[in-house]
PDB file of N, CA and C in Angstrom:
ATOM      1  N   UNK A   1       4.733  19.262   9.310  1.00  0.00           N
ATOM      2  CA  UNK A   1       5.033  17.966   8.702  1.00  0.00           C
ATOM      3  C   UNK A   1       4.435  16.875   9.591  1.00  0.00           C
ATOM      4  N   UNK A   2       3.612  15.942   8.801  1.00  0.00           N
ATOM      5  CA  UNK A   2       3.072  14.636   9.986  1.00  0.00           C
ATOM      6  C   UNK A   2       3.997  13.320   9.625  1.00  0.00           C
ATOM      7  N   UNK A   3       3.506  12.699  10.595  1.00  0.00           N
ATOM      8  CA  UNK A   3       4.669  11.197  10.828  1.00  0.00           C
ATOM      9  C   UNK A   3       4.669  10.650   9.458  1.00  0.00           C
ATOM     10  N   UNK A   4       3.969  10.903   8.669  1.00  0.00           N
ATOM     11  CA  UNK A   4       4.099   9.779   7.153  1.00  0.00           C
ATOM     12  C   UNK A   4       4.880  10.847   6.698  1.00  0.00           C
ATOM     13  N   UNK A   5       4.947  12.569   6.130  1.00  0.00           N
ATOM     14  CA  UNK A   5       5.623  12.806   5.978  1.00  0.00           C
ATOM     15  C   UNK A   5       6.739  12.889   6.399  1.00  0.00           C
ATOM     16  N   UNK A   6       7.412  12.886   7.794  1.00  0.00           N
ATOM     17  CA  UNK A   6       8.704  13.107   8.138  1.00  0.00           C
ATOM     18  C   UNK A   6       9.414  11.049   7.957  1.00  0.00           C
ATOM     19  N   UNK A   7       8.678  10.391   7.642  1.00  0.00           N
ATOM     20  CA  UNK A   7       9.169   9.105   7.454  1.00  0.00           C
ATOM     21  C   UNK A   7       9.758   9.253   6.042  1.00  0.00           C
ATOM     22  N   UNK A   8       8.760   9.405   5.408  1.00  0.00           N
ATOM     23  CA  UNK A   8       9.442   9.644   3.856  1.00  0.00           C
ATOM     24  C   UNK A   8      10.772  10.438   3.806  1.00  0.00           C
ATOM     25  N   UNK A   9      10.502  11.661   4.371  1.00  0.00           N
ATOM     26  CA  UNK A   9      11.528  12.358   4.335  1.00  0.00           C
ATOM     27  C   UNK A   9      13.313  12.344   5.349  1.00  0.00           C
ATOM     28  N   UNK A  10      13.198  10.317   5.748  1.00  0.00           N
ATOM     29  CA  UNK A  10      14.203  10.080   6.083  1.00  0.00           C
ATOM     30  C   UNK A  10      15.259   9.297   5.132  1.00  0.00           C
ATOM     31  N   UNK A  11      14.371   9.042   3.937  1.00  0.00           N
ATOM     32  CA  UNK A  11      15.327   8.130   2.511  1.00  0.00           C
ATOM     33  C   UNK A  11      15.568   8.831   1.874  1.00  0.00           C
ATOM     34  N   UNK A  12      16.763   8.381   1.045  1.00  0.00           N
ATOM     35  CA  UNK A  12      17.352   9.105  -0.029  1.00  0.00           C
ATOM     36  C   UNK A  12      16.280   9.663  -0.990  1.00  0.00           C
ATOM     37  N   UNK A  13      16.599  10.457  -1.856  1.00  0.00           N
ATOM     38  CA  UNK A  13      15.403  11.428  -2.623  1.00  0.00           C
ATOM     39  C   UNK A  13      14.963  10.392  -3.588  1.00  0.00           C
ATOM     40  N   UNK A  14      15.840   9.501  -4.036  1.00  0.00           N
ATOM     41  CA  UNK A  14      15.008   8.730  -4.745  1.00  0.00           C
ATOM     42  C   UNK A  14      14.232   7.517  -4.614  1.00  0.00           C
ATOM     43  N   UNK A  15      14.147   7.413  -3.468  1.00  0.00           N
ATOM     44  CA  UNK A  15      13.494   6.392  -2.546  1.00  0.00           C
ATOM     45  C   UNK A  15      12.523   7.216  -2.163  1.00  0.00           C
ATOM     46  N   UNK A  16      12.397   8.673  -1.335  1.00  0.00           N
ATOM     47  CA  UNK A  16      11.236   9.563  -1.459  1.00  0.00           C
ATOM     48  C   UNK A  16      10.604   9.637  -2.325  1.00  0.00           C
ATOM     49  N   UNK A  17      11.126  10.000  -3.615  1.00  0.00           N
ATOM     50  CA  UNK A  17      10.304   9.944  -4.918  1.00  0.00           C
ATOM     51  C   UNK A  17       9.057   8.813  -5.123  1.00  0.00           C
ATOM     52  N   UNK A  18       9.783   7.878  -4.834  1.00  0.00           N
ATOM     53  CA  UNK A  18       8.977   6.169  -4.861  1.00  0.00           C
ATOM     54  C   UNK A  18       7.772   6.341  -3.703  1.00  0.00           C
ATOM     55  N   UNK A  19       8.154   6.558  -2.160  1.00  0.00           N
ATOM     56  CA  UNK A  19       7.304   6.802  -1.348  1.00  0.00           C
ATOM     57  C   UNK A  19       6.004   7.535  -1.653  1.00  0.00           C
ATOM     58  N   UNK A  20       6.706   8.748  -2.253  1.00  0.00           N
ATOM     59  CA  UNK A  20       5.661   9.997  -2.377  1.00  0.00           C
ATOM     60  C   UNK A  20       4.147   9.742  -3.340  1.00  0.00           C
ATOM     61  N   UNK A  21       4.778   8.937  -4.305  1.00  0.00           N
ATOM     62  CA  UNK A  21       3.851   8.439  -5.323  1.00  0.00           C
ATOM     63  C   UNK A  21       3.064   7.462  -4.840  1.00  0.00           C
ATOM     64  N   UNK A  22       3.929   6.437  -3.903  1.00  0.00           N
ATOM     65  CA  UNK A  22       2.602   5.228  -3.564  1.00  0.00           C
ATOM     66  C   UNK A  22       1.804   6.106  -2.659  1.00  0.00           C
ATOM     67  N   UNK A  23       2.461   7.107  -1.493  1.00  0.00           N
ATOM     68  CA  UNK A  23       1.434   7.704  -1.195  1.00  0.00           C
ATOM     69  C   UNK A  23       0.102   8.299  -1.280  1.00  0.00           C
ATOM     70  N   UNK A  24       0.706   9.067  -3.085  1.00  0.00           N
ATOM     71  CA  UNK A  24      -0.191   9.866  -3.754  1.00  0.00           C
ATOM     72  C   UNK A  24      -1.290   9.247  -3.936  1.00  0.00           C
ATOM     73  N   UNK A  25      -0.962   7.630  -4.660  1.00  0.00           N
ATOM     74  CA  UNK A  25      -1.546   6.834  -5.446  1.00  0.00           C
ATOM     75  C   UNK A  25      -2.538   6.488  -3.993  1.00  0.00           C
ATOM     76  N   UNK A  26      -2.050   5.919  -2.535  1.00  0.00           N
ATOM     77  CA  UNK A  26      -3.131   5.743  -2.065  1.00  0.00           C
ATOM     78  C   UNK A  26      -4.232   6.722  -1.443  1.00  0.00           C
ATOM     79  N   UNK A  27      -3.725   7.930  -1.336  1.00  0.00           N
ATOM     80  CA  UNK A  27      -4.997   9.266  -1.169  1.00  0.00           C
ATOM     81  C   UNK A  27      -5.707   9.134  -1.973  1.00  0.00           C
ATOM     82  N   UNK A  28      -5.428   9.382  -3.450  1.00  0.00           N
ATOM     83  CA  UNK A  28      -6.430   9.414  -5.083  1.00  0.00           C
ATOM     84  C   UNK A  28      -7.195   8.203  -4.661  1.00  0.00           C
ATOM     85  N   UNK A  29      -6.328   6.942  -4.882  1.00  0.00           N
ATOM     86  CA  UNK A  29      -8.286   5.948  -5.091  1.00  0.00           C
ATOM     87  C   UNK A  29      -8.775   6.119  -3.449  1.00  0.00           C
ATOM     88  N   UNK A  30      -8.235   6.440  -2.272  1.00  0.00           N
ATOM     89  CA  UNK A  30      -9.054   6.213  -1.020  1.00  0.00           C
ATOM     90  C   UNK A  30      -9.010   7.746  -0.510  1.00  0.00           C
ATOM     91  N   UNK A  31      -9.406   8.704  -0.610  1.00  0.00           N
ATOM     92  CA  UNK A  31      -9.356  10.164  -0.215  1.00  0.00           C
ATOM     93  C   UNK A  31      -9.873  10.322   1.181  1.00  0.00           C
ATOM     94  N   UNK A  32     -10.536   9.349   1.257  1.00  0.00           N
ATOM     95  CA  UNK A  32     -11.334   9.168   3.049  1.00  0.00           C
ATOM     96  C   UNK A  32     -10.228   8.348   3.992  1.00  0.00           C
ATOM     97  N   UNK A  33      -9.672   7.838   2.980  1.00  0.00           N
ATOM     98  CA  UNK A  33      -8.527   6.785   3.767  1.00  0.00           C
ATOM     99  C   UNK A  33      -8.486   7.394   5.084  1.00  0.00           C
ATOM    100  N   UNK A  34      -7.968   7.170   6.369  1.00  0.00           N
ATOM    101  CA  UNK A  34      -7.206   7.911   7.565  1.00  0.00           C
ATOM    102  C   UNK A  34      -5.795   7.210   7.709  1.00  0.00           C
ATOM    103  N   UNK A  35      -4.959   8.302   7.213  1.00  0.00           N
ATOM    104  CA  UNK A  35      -3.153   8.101   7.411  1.00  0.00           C
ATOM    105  C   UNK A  35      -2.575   7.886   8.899  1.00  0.00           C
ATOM    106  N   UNK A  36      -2.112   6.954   8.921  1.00  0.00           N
ATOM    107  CA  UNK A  36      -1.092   7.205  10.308  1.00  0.00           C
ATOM    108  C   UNK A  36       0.476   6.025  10.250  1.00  0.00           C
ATOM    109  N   UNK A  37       0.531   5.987  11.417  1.00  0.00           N
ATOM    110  CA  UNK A  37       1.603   4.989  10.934  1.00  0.00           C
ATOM    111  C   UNK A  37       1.653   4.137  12.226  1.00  0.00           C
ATOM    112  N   UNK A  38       1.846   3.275  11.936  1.00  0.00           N
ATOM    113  CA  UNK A  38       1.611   1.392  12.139  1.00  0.00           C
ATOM    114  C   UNK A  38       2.565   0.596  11.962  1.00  0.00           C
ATOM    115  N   UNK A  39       3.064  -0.418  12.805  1.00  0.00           N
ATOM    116  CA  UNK A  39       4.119  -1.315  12.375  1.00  0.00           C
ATOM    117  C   UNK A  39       5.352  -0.600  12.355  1.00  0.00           C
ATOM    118  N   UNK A  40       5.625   1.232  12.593  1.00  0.00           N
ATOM    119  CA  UNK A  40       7.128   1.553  11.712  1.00  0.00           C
ATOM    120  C   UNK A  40       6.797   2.049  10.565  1.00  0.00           C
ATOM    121  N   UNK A  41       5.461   2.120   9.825  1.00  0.00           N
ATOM    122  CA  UNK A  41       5.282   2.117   8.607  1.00  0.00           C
ATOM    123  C   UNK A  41       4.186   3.663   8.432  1.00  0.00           C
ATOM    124  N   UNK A  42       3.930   3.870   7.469  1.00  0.00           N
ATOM    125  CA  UNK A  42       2.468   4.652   6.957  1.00  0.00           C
ATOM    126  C   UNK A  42       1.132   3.596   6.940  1.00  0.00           C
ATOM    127  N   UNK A  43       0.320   3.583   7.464  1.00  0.00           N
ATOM    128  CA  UNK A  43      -1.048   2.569   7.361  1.00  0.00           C
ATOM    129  C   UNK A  43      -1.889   3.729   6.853  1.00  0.00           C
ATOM    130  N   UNK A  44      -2.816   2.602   6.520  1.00  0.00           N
ATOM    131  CA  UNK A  44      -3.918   3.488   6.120  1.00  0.00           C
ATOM    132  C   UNK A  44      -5.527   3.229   6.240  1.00  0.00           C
ATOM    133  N   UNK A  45      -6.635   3.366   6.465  1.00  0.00           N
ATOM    134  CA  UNK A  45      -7.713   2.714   7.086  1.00  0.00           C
ATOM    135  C   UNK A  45      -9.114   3.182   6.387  1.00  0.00           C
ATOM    136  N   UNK A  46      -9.713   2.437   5.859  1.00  0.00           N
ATOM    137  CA  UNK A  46     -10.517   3.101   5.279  1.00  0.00           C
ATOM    138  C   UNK A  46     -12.245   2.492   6.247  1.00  0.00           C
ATOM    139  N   UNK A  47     -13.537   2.626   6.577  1.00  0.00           N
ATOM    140  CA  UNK A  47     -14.111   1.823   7.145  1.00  0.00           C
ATOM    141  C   UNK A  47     -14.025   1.478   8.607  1.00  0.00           C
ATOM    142  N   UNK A  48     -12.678   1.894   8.947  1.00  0.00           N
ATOM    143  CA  UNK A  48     -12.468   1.534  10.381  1.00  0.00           C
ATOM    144  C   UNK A  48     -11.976   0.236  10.276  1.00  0.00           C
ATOM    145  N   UNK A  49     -11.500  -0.203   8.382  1.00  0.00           N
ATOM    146  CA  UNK A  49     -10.549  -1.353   8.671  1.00  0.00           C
ATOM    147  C   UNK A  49      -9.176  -1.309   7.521  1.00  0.00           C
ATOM    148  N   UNK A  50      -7.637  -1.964   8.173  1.00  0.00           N
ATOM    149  CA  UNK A  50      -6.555  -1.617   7.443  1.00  0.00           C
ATOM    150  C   UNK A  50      -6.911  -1.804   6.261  1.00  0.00           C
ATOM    151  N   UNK A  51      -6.621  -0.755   5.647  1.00  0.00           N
ATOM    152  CA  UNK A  51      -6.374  -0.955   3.584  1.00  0.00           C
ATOM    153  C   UNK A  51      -5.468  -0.830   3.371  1.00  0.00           C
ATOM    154  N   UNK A  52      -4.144  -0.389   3.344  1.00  0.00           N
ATOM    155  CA  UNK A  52      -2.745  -0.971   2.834  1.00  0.00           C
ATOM    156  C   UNK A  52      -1.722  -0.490   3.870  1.00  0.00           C
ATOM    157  N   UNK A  53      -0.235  -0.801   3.867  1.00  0.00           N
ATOM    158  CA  UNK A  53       0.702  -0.477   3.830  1.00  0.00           C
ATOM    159  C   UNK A  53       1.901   0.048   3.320  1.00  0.00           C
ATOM    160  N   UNK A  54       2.771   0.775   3.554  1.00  0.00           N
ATOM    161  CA  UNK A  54       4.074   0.727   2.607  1.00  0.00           C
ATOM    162  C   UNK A  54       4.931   0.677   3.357  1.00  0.00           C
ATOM    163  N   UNK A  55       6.308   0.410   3.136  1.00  0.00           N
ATOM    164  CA  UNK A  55       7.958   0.809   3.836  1.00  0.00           C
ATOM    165  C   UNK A  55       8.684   0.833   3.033  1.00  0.00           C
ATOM    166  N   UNK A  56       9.769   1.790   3.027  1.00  0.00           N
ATOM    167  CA  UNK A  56      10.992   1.564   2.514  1.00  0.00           C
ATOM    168  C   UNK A  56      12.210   1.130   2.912  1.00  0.00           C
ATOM    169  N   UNK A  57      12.946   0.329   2.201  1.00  0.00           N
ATOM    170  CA  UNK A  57      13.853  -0.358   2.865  1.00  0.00           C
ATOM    171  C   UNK A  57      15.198  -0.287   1.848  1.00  0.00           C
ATOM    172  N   UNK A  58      16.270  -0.753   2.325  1.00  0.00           N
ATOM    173  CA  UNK A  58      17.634  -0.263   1.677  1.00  0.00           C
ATOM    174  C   UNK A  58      17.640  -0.294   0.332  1.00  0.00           C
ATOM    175  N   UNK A  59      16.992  -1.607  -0.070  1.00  0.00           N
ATOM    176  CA  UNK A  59      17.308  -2.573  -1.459  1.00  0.00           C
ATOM    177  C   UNK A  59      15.595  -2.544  -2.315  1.00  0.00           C
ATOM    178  N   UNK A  60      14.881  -2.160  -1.262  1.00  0.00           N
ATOM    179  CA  UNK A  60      13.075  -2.365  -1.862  1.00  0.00           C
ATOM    180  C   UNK A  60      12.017  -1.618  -1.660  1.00  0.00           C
ATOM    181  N   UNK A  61      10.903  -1.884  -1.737  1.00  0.00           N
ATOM    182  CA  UNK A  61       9.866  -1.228  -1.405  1.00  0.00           C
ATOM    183  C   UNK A  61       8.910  -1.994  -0.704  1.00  0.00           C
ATOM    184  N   UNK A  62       8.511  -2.183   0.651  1.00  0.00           N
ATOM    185  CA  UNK A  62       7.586  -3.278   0.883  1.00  0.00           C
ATOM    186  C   UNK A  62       6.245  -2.563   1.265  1.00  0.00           C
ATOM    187  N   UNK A  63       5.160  -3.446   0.513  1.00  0.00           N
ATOM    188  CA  UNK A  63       3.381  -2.734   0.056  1.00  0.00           C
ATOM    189  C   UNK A  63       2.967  -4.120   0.314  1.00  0.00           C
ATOM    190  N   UNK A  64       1.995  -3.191   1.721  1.00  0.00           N
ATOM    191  CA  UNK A  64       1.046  -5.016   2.565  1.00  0.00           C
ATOM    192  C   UNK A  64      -0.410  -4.418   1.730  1.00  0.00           C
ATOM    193  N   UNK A  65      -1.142  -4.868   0.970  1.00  0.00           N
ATOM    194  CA  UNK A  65      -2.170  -5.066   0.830  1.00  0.00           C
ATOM    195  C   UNK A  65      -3.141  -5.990   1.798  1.00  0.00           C
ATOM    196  N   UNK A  66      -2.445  -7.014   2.387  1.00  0.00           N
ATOM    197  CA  UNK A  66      -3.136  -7.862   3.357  1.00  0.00           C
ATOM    198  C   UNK A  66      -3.008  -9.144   2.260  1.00  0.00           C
ATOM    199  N   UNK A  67      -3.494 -10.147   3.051  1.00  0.00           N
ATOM    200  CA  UNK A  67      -3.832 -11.588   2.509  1.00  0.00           C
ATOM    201  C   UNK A  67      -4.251 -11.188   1.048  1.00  0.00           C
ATOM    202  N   UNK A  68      -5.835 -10.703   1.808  1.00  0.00           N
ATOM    203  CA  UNK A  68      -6.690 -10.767   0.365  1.00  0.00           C
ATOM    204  C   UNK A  68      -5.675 -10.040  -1.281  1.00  0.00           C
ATOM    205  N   UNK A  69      -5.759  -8.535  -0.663  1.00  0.00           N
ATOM    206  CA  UNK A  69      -5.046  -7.807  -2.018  1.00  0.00           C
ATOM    207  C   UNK A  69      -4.061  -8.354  -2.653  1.00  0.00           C
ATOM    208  N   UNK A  70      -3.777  -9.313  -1.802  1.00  0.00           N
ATOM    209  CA  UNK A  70      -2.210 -10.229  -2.436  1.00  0.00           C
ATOM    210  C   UNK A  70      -3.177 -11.062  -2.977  1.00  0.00           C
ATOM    211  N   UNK A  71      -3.424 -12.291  -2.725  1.00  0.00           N
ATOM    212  CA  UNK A  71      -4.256 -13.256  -3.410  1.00  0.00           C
ATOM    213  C   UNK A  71      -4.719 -13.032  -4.343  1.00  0.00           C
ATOM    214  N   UNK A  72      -5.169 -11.895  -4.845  1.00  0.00           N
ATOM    215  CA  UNK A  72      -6.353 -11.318  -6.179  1.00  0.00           C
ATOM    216  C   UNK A  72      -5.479 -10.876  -7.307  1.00  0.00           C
ATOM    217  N   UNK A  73      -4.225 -10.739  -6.655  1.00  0.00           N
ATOM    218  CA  UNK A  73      -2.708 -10.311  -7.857  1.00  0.00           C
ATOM    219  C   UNK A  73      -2.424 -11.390  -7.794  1.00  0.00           C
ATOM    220  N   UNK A  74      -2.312 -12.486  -7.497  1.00  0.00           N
ATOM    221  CA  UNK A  74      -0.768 -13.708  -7.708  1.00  0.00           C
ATOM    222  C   UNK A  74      -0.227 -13.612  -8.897  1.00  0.00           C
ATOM    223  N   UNK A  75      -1.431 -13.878  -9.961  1.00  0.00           N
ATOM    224  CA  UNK A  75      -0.222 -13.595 -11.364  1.00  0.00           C
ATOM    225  C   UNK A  75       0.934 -12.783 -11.509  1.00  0.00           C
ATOM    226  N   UNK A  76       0.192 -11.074 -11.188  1.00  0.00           N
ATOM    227  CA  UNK A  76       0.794 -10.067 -11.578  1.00  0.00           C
ATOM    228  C   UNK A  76       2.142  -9.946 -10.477  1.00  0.00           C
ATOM    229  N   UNK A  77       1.918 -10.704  -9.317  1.00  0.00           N
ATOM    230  CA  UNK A  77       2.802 -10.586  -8.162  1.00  0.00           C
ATOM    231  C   UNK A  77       3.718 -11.432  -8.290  1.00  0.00           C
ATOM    232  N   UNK A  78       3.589 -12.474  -8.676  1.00  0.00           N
ATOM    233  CA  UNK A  78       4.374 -14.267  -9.147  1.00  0.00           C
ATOM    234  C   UNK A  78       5.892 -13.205  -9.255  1.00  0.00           C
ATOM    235  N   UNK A  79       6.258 -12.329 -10.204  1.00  0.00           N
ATOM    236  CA  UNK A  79       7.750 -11.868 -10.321  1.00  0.00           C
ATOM    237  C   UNK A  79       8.369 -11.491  -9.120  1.00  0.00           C
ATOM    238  N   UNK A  80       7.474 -10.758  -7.734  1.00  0.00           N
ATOM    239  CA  UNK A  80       8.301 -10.003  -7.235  1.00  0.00           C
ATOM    240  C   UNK A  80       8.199 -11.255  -5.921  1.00  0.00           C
ATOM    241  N   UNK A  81       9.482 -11.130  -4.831  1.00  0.00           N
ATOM    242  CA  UNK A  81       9.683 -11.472  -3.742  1.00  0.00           C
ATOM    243  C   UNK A  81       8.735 -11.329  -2.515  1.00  0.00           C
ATOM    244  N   UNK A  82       8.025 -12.274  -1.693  1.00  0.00           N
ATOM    245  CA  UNK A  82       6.778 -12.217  -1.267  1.00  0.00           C
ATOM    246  C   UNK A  82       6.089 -12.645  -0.032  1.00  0.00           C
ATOM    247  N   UNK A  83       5.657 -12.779   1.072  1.00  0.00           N
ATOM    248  CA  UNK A  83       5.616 -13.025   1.938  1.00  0.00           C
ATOM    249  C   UNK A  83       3.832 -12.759   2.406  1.00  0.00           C
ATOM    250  N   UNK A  84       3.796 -13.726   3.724  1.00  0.00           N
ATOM    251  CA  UNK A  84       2.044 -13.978   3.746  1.00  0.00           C
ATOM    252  C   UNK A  84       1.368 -12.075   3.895  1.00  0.00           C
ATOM    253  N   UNK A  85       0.630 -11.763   2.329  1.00  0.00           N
ATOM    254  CA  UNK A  85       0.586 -10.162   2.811  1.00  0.00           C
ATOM    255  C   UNK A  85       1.203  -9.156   2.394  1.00  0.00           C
ATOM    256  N   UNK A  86       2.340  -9.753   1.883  1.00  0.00           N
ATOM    257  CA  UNK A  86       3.268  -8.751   1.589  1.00  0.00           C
ATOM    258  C   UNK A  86       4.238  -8.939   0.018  1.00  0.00           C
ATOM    259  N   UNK A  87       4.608  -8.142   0.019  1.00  0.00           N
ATOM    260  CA  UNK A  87       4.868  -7.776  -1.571  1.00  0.00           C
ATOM    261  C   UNK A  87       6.586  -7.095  -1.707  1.00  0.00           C
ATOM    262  N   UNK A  88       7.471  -7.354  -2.769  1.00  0.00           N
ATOM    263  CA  UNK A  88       8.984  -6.285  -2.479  1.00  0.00           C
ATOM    264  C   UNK A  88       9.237  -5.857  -3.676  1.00  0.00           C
ATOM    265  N   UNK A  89       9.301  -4.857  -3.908  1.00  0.00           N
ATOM    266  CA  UNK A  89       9.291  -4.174  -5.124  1.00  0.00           C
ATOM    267  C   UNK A  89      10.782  -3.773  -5.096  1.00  0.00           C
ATOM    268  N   UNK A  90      11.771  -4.208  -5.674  1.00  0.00           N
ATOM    269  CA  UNK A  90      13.232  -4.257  -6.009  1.00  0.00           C
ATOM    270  C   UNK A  90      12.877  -2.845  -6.721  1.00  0.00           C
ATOM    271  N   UNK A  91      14.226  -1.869  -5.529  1.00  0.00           N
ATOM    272  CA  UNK A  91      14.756  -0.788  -6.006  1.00  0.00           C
ATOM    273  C   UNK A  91      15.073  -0.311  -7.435  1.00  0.00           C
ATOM    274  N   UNK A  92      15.708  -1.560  -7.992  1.00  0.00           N
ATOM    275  CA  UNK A  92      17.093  -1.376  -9.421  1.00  0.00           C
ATOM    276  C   UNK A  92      15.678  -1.588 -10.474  1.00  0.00           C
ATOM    277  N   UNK A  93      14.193  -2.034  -9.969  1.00  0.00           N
ATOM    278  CA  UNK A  93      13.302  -2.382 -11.311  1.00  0.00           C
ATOM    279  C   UNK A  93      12.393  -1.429 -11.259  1.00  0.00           C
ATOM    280  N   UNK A  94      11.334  -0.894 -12.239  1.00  0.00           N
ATOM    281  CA  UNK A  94      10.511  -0.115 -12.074  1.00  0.00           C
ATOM    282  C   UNK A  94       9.971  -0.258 -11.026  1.00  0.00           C
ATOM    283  N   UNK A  95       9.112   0.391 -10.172  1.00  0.00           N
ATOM    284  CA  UNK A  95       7.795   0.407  -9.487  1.00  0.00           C
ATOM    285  C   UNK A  95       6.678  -0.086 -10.605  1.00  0.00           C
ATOM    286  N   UNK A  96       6.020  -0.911 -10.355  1.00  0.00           N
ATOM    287  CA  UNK A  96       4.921  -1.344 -10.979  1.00  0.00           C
ATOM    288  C   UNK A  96       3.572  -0.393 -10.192  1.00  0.00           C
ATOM    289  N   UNK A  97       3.785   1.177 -10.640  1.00  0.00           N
ATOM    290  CA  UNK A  97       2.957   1.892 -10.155  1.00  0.00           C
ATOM    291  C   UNK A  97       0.954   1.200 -10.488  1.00  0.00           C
ATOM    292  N   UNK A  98       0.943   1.372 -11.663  1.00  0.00           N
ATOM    293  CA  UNK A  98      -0.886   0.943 -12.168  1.00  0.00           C
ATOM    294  C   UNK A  98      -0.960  -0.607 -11.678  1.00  0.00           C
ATOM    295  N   UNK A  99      -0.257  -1.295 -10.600  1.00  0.00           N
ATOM    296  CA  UNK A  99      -0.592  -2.207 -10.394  1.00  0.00           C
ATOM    297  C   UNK A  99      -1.121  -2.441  -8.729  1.00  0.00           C
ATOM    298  N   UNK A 100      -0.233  -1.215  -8.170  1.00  0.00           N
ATOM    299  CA  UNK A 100      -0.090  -0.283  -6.893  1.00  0.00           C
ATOM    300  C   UNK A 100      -1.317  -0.382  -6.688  1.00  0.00           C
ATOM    301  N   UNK A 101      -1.928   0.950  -7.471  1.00  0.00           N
ATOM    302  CA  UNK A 101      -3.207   1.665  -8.103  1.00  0.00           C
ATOM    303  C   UNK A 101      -4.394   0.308  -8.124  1.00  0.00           C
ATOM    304  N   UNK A 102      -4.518  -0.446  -8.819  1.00  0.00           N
ATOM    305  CA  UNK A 102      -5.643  -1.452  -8.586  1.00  0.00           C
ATOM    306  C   UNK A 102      -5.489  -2.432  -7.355  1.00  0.00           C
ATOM    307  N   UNK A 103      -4.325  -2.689  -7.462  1.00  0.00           N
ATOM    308  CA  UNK A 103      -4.156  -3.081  -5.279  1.00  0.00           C
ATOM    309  C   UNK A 103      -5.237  -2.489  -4.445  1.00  0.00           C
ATOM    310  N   UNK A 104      -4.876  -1.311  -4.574  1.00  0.00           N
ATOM    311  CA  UNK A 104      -5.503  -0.318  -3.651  1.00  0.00           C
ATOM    312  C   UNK A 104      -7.070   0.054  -4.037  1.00  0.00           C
ATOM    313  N   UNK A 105      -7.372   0.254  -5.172  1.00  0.00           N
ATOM    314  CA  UNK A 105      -8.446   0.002  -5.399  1.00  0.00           C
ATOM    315  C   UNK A 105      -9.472  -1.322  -5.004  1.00  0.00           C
ATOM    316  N   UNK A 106      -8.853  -2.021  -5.283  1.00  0.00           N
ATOM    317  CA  UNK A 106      -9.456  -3.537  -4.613  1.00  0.00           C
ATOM    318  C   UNK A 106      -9.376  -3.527  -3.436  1.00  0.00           C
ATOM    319  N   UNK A 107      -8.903  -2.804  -2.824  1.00  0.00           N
ATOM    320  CA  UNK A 107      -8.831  -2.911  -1.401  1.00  0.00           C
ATOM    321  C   UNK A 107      -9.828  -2.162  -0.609  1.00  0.00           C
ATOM    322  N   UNK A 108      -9.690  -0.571  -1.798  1.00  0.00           N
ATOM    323  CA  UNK A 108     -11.259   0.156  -1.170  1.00  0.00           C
ATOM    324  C   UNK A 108     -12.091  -0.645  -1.638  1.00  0.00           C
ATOM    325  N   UNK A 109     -12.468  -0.881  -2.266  1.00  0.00           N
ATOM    326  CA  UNK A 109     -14.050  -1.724  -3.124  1.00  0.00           C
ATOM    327  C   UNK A 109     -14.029  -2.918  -1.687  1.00  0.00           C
ATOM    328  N   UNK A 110     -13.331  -3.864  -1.383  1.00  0.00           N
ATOM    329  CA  UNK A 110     -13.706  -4.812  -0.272  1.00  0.00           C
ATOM    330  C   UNK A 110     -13.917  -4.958   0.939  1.00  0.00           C
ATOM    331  N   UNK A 111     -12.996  -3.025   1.510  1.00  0.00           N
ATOM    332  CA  UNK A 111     -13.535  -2.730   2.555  1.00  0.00           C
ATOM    333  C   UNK A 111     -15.005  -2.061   2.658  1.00  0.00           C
ATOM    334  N   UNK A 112     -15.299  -1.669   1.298  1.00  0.00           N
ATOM    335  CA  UNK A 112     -16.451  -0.970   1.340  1.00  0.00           C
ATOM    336  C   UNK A 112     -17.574  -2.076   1.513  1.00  0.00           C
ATOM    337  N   UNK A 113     -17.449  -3.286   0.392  1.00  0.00           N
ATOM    338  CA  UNK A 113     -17.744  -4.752   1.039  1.00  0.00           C
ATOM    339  C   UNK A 113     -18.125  -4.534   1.870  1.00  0.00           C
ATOM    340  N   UNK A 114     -17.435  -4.662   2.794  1.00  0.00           N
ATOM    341  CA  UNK A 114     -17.380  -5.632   4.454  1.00  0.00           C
ATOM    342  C   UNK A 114     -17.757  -4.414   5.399  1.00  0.00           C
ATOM    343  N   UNK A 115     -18.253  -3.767   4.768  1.00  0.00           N
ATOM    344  CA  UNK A 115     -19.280  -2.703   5.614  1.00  0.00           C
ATOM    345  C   UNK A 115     -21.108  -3.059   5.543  1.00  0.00           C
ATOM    346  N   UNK A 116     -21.078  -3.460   3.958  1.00  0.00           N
ATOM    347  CA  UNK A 116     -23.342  -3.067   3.663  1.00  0.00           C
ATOM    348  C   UNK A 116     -23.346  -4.171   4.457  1.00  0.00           C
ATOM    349  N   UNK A 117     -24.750  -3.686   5.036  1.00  0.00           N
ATOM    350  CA  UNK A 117     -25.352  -4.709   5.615  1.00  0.00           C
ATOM    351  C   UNK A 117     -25.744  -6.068   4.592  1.00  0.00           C
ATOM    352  N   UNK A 118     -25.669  -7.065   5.839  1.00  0.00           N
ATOM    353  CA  UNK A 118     -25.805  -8.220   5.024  1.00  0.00           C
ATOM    354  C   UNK A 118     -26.878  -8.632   4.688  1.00  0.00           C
ATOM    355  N   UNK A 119     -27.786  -9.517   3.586  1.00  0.00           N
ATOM    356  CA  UNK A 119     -28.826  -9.594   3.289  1.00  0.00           C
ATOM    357  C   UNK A 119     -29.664 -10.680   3.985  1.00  0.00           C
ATOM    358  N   UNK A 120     -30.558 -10.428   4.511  1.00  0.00           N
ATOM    359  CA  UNK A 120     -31.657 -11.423   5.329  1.00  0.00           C
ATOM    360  C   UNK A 120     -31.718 -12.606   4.822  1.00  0.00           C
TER     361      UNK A 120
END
């Protein structure tokens, strides 16, 4: 078992459940990602630069996309509770999983960005 798994596997099962999936969700769009954990948390790195976060917490779910990944949602984010970076996905409401999913996607696509060389 590695540190992201034995983290998950300190919340209730249905708070694991929630974990397991944003997990899933960030291997599938970033499979190169490199897992570790950061902050207390699971990080994840794609490029040799952070692409997301998660934690679980009593009452929520907190998912750092960073500045940017937040900024590029505001609409879709405007409902949930929010902070510079950061995002809280209330326990008692769905997970807004396919929203997770293009987070994270936008996040590989801009680290992949901020890798090509730049043009003369």
């Amino acid at each position: 078992m590695n540190e992201v798994e034995s983290y998950i596997g300190n919340f209730p099962e249905m708070v694991q459940t929630i974990l397991k999936e944003i997990r899933g969700i960030i291997l599938r769009q970033a499979p190169d990602a490199v897992e570790s954990m950061a902050y207390g948390m699971p990080a994840y790195k794609t490029h040799g630069k952070p692409l997301v976060y998660f934690a679980g917490y009593k009452h929520h779910i907190g998912f750092y996309a960073t500045p940017t990944g937040h900024e590029s949602f505001i609409e879709a984010l405007s409902i949930y509770k929010q902070g510079k970076g950061s995002v809280q996905f209330p326990l008692d409401r769905e997970i807004p999983y396919g929203l997770i999913t293009d987070m994270v996607r936008f996040r590989v696509e801009e680290n992949k960005q901020s890798t090509k060389p730049k043009a003369p």
